[in-house]
Protein backbone atom coordinates (compact mmCIF):
# COMPACT_ATOMS: atom_id res chain seq x y z
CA UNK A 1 -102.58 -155.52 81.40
CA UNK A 2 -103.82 -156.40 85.17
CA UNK A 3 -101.43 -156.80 87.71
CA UNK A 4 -102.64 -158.80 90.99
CA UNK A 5 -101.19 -157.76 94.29
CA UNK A 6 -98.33 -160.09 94.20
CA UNK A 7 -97.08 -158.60 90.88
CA UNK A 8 -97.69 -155.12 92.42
CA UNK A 9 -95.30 -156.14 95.25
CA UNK A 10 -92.59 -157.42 92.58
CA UNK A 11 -92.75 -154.39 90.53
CA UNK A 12 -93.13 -151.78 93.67
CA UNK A 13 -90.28 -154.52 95.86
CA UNK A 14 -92.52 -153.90 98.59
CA UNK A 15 -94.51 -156.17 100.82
CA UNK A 16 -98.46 -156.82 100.85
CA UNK A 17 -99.37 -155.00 104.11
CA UNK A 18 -97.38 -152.12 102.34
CA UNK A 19 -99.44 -152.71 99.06
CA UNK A 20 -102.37 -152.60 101.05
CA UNK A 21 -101.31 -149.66 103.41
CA UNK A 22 -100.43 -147.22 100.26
CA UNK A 23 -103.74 -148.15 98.88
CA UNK A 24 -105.92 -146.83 102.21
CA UNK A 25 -103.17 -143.77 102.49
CA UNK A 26 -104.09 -142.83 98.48
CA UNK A 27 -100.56 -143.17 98.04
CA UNK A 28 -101.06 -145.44 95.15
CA UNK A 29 -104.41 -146.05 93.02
CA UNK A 30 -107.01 -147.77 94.56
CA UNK A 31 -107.12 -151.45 92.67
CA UNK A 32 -110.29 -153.07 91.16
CA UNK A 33 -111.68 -155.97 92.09
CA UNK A 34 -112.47 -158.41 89.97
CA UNK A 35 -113.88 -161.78 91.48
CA UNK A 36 -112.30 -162.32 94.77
CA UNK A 37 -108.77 -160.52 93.50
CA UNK A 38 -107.76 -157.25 93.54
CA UNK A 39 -106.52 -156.22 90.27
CA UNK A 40 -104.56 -153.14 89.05
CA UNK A 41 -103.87 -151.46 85.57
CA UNK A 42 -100.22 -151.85 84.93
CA UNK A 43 -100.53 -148.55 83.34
CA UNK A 44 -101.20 -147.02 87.01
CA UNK A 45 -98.52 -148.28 88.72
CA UNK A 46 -96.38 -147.06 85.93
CA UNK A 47 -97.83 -143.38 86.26
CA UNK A 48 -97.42 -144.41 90.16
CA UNK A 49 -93.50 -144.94 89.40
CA UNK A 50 -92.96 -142.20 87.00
CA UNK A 51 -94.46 -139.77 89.45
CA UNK A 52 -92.37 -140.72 92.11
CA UNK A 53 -89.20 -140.31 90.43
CA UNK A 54 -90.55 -136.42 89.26
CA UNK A 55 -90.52 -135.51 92.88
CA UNK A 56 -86.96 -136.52 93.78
C-alpha cells in the first residue's frame, strides 16, 4: 500500500515540514514520486516505526 504525505503525517502525528525535514536528514526513507505526489510504501514507515521503538 502507498501512503501520500498526509497519511505519513497521520501515522508518524507529525507535521509536513517535519515529513519533509526527516526525509532530507535520512531520518526516514526517501518517498517516490509518482505523478506530482510523493508516495511512500506503508511497509517503510512501518520498518521506520519498528526501528524506532528498538532503540529506546
Amino acid at each position: 500500500m502507498l501512503l501520500t504525505t498526509k497519511q505519513v503525517c497521520e501515522v508518524l502525528k507529525i507535521g509536513r515540514s517535519t515529513v519533509y525535514k526527516m526525509t532530507l536528514n535520512k531520518e526516514i526513507p526517501s518517498p517516490q514520486k509518482i505523478g506530482i505526489k510523493n508516495v511512500w510504501l506503508e511497509s517503510d514507515i512501518k520498518t521506520f516505526i519498528a526501528k524506532k521503538f528498538e532503540g529506546e
